[in-house]
N, C-alpha and C. Protein backbone atom coordinates (compact mmCIF):
# COMPACT_ATOMS: atom_id res chain seq x y z
N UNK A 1 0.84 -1.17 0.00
CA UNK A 1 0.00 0.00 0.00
C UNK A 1 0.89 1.23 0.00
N UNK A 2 0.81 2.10 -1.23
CA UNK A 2 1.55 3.30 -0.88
C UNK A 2 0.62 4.54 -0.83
N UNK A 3 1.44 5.75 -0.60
CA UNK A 3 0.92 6.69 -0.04
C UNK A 3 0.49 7.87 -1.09
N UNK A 4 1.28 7.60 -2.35
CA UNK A 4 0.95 8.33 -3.64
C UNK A 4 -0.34 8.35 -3.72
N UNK A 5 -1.55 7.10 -3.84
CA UNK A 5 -2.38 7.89 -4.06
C UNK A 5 -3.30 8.57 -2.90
N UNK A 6 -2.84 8.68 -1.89
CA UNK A 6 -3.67 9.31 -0.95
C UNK A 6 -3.19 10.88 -1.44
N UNK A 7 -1.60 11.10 -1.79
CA UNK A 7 -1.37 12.22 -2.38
C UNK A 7 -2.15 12.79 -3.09
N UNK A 8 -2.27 12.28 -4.46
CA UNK A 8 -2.68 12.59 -5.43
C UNK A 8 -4.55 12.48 -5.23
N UNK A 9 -5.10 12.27 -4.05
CA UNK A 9 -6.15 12.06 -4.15
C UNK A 9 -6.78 13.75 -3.64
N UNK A 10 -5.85 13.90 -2.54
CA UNK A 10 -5.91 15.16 -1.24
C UNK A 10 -5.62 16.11 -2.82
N UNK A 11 -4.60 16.27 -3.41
CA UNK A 11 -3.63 17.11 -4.34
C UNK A 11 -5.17 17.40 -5.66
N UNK A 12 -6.28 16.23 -5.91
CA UNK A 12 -7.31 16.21 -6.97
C UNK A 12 -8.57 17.23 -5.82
N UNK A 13 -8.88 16.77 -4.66
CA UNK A 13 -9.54 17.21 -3.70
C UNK A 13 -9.30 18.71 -3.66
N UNK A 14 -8.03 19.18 -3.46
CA UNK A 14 -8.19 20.25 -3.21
C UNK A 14 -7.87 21.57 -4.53
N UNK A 15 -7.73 20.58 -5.73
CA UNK A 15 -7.98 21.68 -7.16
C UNK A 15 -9.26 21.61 -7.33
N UNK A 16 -10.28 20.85 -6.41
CA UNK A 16 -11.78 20.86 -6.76
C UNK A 16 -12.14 21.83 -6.19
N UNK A 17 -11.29 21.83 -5.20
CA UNK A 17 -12.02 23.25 -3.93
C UNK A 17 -11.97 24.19 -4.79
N UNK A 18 -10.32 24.52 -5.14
CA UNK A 18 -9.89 26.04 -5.98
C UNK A 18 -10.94 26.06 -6.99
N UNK A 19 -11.45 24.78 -7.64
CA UNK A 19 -11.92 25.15 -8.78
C UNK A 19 -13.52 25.84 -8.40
N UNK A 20 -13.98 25.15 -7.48
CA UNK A 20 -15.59 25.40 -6.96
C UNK A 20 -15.09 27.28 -6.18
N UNK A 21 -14.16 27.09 -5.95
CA UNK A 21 -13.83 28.61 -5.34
C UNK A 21 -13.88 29.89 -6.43
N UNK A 22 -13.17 29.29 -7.37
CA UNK A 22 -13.40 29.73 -8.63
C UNK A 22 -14.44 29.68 -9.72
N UNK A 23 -15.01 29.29 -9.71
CA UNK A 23 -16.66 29.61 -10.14
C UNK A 23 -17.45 29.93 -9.43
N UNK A 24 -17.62 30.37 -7.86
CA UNK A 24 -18.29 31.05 -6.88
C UNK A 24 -18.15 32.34 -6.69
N UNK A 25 -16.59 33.02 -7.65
CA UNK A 25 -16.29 33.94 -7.72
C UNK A 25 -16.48 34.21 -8.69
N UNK A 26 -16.60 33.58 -9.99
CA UNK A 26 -16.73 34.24 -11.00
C UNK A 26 -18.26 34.33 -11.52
N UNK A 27 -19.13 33.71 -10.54
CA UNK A 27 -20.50 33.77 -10.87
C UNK A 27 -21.03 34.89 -10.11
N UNK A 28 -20.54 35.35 -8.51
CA UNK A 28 -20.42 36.72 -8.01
C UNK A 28 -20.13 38.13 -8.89
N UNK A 29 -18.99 37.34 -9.64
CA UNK A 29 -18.53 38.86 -10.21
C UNK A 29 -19.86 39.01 -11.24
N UNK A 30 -20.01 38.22 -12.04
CA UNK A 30 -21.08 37.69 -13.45
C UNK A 30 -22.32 38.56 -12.58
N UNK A 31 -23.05 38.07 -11.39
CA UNK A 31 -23.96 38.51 -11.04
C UNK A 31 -24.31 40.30 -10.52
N UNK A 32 -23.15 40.83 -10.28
CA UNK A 32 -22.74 42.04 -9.90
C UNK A 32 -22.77 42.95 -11.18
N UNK A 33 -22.38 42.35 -12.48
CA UNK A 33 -22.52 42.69 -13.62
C UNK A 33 -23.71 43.42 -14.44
N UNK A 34 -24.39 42.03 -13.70
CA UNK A 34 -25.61 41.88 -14.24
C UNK A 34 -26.74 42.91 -13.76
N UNK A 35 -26.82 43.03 -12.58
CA UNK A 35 -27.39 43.95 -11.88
C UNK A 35 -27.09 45.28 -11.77
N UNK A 36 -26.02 45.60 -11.91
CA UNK A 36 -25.22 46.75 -12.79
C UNK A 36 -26.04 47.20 -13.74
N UNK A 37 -26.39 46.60 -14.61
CA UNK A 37 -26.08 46.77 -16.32
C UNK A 37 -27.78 46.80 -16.34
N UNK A 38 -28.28 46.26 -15.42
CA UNK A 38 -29.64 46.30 -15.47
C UNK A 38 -30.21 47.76 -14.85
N UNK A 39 -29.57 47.91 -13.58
CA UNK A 39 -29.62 49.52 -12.98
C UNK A 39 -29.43 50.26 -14.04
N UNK A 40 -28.13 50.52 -14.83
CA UNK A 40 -28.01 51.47 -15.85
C UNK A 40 -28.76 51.87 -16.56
N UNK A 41 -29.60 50.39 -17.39
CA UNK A 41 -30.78 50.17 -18.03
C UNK A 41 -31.93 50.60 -17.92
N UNK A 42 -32.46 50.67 -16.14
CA UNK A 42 -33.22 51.02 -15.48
C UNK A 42 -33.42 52.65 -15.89
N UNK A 43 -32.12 52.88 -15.31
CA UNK A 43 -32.26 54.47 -15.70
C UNK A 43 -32.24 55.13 -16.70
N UNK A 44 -31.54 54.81 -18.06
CA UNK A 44 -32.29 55.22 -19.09
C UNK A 44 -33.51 54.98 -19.52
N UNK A 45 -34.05 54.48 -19.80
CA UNK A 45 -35.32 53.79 -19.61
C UNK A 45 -35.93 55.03 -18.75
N UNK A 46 -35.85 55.32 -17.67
CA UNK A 46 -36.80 56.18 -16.69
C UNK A 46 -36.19 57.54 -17.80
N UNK A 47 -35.05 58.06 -17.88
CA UNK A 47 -34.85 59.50 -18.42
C UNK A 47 -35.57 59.58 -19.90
N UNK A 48 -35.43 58.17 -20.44
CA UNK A 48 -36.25 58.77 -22.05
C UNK A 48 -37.53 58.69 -21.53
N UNK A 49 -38.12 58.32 -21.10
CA UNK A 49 -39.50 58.16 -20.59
C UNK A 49 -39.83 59.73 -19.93
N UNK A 50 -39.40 60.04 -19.02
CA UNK A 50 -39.66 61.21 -18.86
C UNK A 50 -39.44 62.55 -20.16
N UNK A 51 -38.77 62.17 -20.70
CA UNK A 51 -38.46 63.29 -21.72
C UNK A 51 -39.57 62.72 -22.49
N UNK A 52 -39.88 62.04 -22.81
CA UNK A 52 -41.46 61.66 -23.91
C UNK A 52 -42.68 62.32 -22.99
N UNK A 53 -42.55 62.25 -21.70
CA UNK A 53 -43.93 62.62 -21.13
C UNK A 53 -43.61 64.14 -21.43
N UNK A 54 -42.29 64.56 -21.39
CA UNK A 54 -42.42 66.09 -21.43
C UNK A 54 -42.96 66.54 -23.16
N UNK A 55 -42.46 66.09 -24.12
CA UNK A 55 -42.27 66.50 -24.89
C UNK A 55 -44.11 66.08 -25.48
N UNK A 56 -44.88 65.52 -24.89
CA UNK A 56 -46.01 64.97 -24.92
C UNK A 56 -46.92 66.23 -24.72
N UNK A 57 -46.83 66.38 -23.68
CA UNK A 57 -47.24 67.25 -22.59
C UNK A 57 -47.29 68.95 -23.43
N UNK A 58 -45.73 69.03 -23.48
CA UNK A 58 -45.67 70.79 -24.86
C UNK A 58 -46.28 70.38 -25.60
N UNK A 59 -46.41 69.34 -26.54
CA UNK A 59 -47.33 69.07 -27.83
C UNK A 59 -48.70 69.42 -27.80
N UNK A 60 -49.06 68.94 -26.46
CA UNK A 60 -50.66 69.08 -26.12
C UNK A 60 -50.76 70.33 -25.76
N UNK A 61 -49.99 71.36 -24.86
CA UNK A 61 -50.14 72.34 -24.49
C UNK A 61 -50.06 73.20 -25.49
N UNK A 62 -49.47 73.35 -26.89
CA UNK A 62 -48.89 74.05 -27.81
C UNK A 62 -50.72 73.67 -28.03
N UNK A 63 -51.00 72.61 -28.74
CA UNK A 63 -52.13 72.54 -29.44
C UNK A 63 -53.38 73.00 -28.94
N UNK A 64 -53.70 73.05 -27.95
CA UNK A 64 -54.60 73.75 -26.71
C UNK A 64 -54.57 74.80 -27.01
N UNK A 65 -53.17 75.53 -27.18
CA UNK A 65 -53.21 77.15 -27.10
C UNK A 65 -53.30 77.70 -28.70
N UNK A 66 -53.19 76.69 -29.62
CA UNK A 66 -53.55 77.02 -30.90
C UNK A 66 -55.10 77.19 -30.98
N UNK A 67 -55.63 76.07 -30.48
CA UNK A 67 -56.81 75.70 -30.60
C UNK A 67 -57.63 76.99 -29.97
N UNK A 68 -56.98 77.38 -29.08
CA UNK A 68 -57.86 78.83 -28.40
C UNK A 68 -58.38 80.05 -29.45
N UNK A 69 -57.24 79.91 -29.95
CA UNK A 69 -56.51 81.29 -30.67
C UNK A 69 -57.81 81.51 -31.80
C-alpha cells in the first residue's frame, strides 16, 4: 500500500475546492454585472421616458393654445 495515491487524491480534492472557489467567484462577479447593467438600463429607460412625457405634454399644451386662438 503506498501513499501516492492518498497524495494525489488530497492534491485532486483540493484543485476541486480552488476550482468550486473559482466559479463562486466568477458567478459573483457575473452577477454584480448583471445587476449593474440592469440599474443602468433602469435608468435610461426612466430618463427617455420622462423626456417623452415632457415633450407629450408641450405638444398638447402648444395645441390647446392654438386651438384657443
Amino acid at each position: 500500500m503506498g501513499f501516492k495515491g492518498i497524495d494525489e487524491a488530497n492534491a485532486k480534492g483540493s484543485a476541486g475546492v480552488k476550482m468550486t472557489q473559482a466559479v463562486e467567484k466568477s458567478f459573483d462577479t457575473s452577477k454584480e454585472t448583471v445587476e449593474e447593467t440592469a440599474k443602468s438600463a433602469a435608468e435610461v429607460v426612466d430618463k427617455t421616458m420622462s423626456k417623452t412625457a415632457k415633450k407629450v405634454k408641450e405638444s398638447v399644451s402648444d395645441k390647446e393654445s392654438a386651438a384657443e386662438l
